[in-house]
N, C-alpha and C. Protein backbone atom coordinates (compact mmCIF):
# COMPACT_ATOMS: atom_id res chain seq x y z
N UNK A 1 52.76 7.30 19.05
CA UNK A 1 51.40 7.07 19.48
C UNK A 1 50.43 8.00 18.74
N UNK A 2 50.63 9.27 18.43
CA UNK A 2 50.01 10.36 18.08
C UNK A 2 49.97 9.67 16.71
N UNK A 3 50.90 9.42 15.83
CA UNK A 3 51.06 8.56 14.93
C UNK A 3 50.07 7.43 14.47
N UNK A 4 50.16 6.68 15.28
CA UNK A 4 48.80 5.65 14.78
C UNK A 4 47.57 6.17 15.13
N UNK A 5 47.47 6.85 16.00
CA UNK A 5 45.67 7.71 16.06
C UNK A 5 45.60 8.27 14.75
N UNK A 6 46.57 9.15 14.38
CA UNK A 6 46.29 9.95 12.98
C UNK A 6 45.87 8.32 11.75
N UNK A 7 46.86 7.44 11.83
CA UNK A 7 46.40 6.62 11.27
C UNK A 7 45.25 5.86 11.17
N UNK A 8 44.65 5.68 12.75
CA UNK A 8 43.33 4.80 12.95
C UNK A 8 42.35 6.13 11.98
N UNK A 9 42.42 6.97 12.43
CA UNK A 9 41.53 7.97 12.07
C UNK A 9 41.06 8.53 10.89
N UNK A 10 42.70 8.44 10.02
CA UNK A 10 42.54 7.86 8.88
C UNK A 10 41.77 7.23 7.86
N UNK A 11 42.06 5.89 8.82
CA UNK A 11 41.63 4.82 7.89
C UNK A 11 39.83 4.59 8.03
N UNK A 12 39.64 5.09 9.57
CA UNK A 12 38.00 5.14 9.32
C UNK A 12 37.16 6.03 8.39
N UNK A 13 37.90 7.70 8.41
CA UNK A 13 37.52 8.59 6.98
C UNK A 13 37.22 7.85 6.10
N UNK A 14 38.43 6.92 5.65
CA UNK A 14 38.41 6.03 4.28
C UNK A 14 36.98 5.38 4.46
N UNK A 15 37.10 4.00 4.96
CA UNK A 15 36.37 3.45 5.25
C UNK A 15 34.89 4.26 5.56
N UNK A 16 34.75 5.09 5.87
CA UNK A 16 33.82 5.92 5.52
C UNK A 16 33.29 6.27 4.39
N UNK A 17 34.46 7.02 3.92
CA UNK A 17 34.09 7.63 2.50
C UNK A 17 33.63 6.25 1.54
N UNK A 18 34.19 5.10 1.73
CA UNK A 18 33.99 4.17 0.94
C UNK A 18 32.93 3.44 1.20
N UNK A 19 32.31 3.29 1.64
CA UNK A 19 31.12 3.08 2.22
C UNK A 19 29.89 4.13 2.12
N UNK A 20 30.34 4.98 1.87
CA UNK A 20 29.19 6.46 1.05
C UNK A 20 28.61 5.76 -0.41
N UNK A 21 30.21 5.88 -1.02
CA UNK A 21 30.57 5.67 -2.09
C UNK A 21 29.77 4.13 -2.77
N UNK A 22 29.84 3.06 -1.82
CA UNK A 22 29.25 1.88 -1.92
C UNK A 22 27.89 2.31 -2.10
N UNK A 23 27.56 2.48 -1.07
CA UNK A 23 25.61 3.35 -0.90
C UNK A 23 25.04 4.25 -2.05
N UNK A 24 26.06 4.71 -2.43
CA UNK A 24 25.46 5.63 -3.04
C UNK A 24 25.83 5.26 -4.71
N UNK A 25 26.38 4.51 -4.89
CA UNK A 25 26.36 3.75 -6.32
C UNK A 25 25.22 2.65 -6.83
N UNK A 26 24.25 2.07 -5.33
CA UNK A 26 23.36 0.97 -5.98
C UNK A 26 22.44 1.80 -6.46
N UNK A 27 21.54 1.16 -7.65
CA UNK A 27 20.59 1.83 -7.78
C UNK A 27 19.41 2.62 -7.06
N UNK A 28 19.03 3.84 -7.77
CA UNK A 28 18.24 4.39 -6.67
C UNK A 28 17.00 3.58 -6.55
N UNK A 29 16.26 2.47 -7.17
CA UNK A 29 15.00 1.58 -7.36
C UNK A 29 15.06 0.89 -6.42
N UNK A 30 16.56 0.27 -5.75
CA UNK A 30 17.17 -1.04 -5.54
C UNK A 30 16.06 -1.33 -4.23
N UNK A 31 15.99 -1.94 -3.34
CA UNK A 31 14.90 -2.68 -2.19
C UNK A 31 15.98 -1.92 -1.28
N UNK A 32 15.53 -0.82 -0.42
CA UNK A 32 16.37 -0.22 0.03
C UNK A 32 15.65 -0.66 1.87
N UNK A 33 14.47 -1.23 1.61
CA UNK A 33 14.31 -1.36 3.50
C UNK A 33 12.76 -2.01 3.57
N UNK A 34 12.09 -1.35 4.41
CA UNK A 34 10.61 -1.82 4.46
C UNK A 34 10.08 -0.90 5.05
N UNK A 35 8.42 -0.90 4.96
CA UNK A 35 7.26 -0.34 5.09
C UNK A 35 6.57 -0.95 5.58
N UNK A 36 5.44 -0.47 6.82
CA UNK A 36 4.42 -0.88 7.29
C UNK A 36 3.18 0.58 7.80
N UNK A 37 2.30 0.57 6.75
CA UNK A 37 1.38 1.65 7.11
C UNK A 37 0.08 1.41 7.32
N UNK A 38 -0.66 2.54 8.08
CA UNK A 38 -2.22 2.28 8.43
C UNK A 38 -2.33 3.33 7.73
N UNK A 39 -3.89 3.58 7.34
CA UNK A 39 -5.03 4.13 6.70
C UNK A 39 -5.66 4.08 6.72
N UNK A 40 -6.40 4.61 5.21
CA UNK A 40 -8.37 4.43 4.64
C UNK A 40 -7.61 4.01 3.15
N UNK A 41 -9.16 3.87 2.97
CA UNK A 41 -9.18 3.74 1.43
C UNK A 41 -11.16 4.04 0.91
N UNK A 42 -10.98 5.07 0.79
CA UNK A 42 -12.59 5.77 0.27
C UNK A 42 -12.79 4.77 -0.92
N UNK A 43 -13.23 4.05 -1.37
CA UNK A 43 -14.26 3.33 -2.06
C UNK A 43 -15.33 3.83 -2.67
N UNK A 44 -15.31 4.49 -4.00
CA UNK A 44 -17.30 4.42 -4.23
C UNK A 44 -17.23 3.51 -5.74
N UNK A 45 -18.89 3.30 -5.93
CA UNK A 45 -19.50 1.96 -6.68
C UNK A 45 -20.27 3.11 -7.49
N UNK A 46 -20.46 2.22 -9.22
CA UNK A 46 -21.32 3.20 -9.36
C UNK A 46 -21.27 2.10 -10.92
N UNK A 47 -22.95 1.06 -10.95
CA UNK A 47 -23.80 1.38 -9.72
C UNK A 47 -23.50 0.68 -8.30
N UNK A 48 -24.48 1.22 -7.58
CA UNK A 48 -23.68 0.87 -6.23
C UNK A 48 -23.90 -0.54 -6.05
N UNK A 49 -22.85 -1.09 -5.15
CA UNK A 49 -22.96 -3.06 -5.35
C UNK A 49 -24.24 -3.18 -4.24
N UNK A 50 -25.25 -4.58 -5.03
CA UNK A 50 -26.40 -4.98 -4.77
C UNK A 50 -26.12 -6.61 -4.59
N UNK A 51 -27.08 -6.96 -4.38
CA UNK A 51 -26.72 -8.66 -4.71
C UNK A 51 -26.66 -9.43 -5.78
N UNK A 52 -26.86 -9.01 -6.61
CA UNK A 52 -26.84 -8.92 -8.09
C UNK A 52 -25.17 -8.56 -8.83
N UNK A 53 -24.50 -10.04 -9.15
CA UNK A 53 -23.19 -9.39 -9.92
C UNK A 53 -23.63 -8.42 -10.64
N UNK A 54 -22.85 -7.90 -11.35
CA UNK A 54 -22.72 -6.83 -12.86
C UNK A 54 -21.83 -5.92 -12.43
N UNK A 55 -21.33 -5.28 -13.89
CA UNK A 55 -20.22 -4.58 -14.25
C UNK A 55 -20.36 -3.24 -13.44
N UNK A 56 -19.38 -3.04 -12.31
CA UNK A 56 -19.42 -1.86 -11.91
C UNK A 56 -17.86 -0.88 -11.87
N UNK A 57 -18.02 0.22 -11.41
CA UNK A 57 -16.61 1.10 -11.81
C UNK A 57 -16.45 1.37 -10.27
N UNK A 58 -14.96 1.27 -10.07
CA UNK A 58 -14.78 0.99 -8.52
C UNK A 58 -13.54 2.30 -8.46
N UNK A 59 -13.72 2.97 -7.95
CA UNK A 59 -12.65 4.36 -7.45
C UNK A 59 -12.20 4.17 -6.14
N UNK A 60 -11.14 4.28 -6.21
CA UNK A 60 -10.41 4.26 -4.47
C UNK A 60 -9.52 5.22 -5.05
N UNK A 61 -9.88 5.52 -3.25
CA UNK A 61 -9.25 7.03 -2.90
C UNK A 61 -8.24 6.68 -1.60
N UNK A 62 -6.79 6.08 -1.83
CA UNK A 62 -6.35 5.61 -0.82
C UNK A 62 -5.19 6.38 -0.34
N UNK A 63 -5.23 6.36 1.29
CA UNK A 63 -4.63 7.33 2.35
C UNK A 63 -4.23 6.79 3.11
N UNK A 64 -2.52 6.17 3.20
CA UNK A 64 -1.73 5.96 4.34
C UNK A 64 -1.11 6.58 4.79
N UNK A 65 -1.48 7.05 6.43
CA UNK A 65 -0.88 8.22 6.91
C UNK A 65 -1.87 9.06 6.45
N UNK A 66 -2.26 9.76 5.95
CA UNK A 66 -2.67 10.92 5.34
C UNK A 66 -4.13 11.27 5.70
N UNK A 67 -4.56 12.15 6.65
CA UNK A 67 -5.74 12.47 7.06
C UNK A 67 -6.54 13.69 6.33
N UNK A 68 -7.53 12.75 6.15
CA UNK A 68 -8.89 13.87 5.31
C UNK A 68 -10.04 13.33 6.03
N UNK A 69 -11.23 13.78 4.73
CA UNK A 69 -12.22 13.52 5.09
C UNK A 69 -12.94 11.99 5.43
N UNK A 70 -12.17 11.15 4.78
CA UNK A 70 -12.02 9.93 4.82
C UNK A 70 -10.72 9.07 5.82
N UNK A 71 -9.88 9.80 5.71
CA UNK A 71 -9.01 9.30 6.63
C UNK A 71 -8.88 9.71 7.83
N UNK A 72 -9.69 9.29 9.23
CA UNK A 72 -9.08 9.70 10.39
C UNK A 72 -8.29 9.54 11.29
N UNK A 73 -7.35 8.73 10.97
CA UNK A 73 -5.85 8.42 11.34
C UNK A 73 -5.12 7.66 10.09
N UNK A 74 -4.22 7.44 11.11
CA UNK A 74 -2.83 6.45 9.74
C UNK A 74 -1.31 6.50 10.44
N UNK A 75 -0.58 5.54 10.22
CA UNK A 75 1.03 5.63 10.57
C UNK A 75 1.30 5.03 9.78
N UNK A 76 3.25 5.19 9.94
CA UNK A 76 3.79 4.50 8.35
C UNK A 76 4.91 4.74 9.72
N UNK A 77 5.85 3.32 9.28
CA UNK A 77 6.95 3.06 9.59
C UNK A 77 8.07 3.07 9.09
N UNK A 78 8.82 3.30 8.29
CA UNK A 78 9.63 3.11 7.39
C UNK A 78 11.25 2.99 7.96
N UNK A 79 11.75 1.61 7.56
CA UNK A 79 12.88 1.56 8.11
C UNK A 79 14.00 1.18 6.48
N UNK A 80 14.83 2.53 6.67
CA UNK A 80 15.94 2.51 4.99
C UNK A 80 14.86 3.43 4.17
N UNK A 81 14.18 3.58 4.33
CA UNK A 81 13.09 5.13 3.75
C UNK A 81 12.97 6.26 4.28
N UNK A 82 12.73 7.37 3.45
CA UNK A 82 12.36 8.72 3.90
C UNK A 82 10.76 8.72 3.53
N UNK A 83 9.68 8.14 3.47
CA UNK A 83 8.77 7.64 3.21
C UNK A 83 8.03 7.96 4.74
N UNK A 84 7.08 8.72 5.33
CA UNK A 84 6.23 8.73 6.03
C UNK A 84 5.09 8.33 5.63
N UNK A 85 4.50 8.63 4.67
CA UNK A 85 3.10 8.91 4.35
C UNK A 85 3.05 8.37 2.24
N UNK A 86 1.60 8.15 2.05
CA UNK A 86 1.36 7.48 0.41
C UNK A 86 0.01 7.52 0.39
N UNK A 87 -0.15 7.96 -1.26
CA UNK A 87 -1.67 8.12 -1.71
C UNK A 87 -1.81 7.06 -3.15
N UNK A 88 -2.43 6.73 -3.40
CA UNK A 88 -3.32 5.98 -4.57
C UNK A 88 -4.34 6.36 -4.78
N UNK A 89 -4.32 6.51 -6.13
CA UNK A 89 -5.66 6.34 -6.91
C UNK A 89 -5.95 5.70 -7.84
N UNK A 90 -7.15 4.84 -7.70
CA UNK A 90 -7.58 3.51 -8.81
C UNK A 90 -8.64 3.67 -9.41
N UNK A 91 -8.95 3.51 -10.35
CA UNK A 91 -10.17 3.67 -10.94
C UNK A 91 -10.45 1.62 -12.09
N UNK A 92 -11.02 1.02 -11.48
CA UNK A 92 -10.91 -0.10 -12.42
C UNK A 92 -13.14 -0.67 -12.70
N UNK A 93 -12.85 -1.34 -13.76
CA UNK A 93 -13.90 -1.84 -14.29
C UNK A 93 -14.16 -3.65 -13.26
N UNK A 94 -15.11 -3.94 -12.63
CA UNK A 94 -15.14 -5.16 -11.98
C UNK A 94 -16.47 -5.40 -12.30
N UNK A 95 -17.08 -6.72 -12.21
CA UNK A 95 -18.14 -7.79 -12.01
C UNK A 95 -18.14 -8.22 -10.31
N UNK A 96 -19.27 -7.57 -9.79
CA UNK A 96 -19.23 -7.18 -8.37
C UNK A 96 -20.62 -7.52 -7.62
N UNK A 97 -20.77 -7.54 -6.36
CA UNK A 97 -22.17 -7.71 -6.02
C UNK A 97 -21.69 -7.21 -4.45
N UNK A 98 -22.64 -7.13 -3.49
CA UNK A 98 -22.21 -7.20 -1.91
C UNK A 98 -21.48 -8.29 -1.64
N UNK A 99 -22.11 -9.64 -2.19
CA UNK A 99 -21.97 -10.98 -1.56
C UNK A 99 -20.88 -11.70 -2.46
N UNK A 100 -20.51 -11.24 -3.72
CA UNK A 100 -19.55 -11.81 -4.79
C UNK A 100 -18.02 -12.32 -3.96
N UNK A 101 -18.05 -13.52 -4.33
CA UNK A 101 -16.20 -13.84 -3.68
C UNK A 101 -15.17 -13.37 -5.15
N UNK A 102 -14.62 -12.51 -4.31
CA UNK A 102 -13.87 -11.92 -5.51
C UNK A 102 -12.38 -12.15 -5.37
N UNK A 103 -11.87 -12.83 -6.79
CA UNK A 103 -10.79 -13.07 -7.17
C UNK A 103 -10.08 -12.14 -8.49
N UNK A 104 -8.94 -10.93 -8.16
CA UNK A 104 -8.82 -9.92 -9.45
C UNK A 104 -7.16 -10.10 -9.22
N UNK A 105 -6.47 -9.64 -10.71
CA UNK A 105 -5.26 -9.15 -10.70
C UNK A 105 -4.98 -8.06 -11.05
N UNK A 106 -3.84 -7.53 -10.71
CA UNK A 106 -3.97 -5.74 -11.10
C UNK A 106 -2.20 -5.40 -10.61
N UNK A 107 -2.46 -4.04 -11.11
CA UNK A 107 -1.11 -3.15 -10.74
C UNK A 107 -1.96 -2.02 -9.68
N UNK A 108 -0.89 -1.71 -9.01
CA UNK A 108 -1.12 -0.43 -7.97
C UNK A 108 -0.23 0.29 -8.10
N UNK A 109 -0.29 1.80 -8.17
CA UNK A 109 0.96 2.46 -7.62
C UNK A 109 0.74 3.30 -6.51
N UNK A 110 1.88 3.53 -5.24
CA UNK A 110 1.55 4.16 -4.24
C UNK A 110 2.89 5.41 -4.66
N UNK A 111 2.36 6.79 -4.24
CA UNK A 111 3.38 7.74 -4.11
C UNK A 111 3.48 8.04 -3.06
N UNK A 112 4.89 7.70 -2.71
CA UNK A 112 4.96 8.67 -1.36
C UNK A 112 5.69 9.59 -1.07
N UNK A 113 5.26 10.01 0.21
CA UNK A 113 5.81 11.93 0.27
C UNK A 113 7.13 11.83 0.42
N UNK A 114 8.14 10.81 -0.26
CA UNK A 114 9.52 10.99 -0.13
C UNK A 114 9.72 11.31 -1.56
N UNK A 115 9.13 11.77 -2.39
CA UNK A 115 8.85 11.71 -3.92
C UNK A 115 9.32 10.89 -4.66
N UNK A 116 9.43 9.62 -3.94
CA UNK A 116 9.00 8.26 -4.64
C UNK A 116 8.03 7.55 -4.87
N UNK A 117 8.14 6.52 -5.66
CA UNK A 117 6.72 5.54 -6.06
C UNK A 117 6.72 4.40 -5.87
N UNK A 118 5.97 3.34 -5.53
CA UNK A 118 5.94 1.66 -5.64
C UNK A 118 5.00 1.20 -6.54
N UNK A 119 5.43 0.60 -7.24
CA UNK A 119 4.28 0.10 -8.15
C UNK A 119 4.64 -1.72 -7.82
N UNK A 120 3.41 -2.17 -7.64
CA UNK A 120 3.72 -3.84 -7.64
C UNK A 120 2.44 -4.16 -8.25
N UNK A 121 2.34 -5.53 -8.72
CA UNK A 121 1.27 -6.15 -9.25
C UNK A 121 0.74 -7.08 -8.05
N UNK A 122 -0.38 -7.37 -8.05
CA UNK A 122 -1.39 -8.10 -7.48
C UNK A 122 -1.86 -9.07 -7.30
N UNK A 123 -2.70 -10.06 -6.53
CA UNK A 123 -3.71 -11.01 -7.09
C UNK A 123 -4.53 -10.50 -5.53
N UNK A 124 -6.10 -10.27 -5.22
CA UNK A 124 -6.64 -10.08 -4.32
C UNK A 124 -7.54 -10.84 -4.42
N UNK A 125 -8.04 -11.19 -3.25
CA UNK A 125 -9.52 -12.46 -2.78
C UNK A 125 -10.64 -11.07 -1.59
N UNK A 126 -11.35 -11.64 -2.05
CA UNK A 126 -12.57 -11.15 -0.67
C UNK A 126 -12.65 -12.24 -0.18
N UNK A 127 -12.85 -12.20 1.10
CA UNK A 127 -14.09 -12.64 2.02
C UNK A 127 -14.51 -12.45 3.16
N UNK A 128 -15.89 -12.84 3.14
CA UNK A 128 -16.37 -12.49 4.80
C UNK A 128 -16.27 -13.28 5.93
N UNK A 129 -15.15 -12.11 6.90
CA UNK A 129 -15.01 -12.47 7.84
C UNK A 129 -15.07 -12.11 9.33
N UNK A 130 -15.92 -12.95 10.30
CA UNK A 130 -17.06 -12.31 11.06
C UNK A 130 -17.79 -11.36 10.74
N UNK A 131 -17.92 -10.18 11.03
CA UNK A 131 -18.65 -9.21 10.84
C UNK A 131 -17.81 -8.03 10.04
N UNK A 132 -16.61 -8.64 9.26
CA UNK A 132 -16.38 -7.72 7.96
C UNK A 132 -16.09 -8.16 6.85
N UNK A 133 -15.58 -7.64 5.76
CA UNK A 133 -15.28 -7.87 4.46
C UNK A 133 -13.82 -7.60 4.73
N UNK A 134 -13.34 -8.58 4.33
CA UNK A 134 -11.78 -8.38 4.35
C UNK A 134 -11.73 -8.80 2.45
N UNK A 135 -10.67 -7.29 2.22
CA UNK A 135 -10.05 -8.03 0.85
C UNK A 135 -8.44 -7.82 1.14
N UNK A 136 -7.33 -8.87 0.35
CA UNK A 136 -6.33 -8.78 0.72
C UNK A 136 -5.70 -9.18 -0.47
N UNK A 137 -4.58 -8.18 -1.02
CA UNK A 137 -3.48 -8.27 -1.79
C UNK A 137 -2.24 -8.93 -1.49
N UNK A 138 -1.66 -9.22 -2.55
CA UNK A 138 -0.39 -10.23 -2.15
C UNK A 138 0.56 -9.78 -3.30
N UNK A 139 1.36 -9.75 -3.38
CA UNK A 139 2.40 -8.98 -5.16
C UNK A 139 3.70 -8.84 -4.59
N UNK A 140 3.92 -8.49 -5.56
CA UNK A 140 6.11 -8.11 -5.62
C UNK A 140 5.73 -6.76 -5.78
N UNK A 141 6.88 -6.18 -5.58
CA UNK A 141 7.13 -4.70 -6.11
C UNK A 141 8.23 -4.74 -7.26
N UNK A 142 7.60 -4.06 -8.52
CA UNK A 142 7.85 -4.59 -9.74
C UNK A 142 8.67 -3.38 -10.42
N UNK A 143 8.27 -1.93 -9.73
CA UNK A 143 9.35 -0.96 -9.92
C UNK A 143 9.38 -0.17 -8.79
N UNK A 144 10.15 1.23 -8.75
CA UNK A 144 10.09 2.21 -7.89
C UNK A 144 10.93 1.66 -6.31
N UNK A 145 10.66 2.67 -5.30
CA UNK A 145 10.98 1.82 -4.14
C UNK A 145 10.58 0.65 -3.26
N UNK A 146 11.36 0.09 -2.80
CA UNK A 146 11.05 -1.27 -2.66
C UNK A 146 11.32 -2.39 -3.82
N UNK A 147 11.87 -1.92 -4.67
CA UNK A 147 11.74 -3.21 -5.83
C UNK A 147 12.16 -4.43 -5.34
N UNK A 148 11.37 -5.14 -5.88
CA UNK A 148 11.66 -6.78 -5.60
C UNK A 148 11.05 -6.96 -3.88
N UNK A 149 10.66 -6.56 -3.63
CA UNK A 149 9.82 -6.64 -2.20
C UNK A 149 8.38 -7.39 -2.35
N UNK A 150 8.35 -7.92 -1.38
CA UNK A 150 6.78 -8.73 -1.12
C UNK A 150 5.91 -7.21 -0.74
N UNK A 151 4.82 -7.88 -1.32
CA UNK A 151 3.34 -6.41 -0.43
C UNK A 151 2.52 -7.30 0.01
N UNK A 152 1.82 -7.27 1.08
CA UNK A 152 0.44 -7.82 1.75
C UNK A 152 -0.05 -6.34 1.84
N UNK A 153 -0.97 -6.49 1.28
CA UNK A 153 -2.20 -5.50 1.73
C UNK A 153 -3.89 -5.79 1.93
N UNK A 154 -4.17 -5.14 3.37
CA UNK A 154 -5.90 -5.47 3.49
C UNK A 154 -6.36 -4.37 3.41
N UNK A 155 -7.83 -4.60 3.29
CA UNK A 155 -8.75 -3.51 3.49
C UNK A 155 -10.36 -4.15 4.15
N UNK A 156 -10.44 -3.76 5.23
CA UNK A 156 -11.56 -4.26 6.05
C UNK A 156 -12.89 -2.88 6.13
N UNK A 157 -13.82 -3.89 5.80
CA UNK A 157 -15.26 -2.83 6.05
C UNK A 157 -15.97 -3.32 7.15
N UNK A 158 -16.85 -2.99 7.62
CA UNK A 158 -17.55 -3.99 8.40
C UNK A 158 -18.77 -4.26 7.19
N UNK A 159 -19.48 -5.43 7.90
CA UNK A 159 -20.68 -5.42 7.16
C UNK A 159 -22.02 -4.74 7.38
N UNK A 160 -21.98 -4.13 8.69
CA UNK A 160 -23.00 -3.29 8.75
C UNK A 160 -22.77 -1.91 7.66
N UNK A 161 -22.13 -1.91 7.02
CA UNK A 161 -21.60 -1.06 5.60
C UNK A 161 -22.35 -1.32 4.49
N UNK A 162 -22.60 -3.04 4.68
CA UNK A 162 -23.43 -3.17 3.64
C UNK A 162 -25.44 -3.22 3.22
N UNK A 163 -25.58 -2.65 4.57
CA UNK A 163 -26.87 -2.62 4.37
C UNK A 163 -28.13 -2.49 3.69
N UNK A 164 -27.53 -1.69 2.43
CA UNK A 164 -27.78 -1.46 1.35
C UNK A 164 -28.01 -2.14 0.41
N UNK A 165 -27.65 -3.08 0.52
CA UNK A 165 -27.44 -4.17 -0.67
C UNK A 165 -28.63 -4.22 -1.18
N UNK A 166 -29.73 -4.58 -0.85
CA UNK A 166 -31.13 -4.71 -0.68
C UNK A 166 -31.66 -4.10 -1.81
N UNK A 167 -30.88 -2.86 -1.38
CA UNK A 167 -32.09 -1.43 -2.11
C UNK A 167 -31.52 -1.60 -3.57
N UNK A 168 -32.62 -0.73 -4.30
CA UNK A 168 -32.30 -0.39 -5.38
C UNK A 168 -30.87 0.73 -6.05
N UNK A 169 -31.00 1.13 -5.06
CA UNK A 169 -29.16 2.32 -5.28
C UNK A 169 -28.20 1.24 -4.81
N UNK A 170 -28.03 0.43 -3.82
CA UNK A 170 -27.58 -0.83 -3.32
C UNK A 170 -26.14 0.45 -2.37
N UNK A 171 -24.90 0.11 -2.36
CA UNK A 171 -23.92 0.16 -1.64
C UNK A 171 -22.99 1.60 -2.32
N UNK A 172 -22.92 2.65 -2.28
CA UNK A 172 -22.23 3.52 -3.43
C UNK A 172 -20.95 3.57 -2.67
N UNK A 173 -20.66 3.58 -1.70
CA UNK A 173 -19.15 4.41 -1.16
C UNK A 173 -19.33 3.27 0.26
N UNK A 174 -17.77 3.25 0.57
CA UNK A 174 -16.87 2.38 1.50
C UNK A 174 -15.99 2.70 2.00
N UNK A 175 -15.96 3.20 3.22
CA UNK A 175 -14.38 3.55 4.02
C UNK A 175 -13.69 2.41 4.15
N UNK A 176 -12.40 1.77 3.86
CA UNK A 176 -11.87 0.31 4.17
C UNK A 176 -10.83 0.81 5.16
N UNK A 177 -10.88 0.47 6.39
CA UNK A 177 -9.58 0.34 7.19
C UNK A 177 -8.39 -0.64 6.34
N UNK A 178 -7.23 0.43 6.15
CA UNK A 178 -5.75 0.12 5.42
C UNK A 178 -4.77 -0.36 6.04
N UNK A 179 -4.35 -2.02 5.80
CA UNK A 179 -2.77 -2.01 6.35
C UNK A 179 -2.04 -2.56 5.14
N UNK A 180 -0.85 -1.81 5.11
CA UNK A 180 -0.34 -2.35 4.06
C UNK A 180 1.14 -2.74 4.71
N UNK A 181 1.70 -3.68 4.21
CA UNK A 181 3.33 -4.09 4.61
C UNK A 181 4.29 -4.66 3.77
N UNK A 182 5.54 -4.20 3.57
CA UNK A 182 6.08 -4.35 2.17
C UNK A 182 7.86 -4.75 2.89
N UNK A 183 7.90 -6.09 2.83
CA UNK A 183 9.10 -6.67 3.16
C UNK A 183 10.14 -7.03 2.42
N UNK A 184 11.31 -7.49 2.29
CA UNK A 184 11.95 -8.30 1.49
C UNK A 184 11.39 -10.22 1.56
N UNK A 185 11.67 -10.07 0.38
CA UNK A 185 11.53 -11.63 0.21
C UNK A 185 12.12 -12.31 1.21
């Protein structure tokens, strides 16, 4: 009897160890789980968006999880990650207005405090809805963690944000409430 316990006991070590061994041979990139985080995303325009398209330079300053001056809350879920928390920074050239329906493609990368990265590519739409601006991303994750994963990501303003439009400085800076969620296919 003592006999086959040593054996069961055994064979689960094994089965253990082999199963480390499995885990720890896929790549470290490989789609290891999923993500779902809240945030900000600081926004400034410059010049600032008016009703008037034209070429403007758009900076985001984006914070999931991560509280500053711009961010006053955030959570991140991460299930198969050591991933709490992720920052971005974008700097891109757009044809923009308050009122513009905007259709762009792009790359993002997010780092997060597990000292990993996601980078996925894009396609995003605006529009207004009720009383905000919703813009929303859609992409794969193309390297880093998560690879091969779907991303939805929004970012909501309200429109009393945009009041500005009007004026001659028009709209310079935007807090966007952040959700981002990154599944398997």
């Amino acid at each position: 009897m003592i006999a086959m316990k040593r054996l069961t006991t055994l064979a689960g070590l094994v089965a253990l160890a082999l199963g480390d061994a499995t885990l720890a041979s896929a790549p470290a990139d490989a789609a290891t789980g999923t993500i779902s985080c809240t945030g900000w995303s600081y926004t400034t325009y410059s010049p600032g968006l008016t009703n008037t398209i034209r070429p403007t330079t758009v900076t985001v300053d984006g914070r999931l999880n991560v509280i500053d001056a711009h961010s006053p809350t955030g959570t991140c879920l991460a299930l198969g990650s050591g991933a709490t928390a992720g920052t971005r920074n974008v700097t891109a050239l757009l044809n923009l207005s308050c009122n513009a329906v905007l259709t762009e493609t792009g790359t993002e990368t997010i780092d997060w405090n597990d000292g990993r990265s996601t980078s996925f590519s894009f396609t995003a739409t605006a529009a207004h809805i009720g009383s905000n601006t919703v813009l929303t991303e859609t992409g794969t994750v193309t390297s880093g963690e998560f690879l091969g994963e779907k991303v939805v990501e929004t970012f909501t303003a309200p429109n009393l944000a945009f009041t500005d439009c009007a004026t001659e400085t028009g709209v310079t800076d935007l807090d966007y409430a952040t959700v981002l969620t990154i599944l398997p296919l």
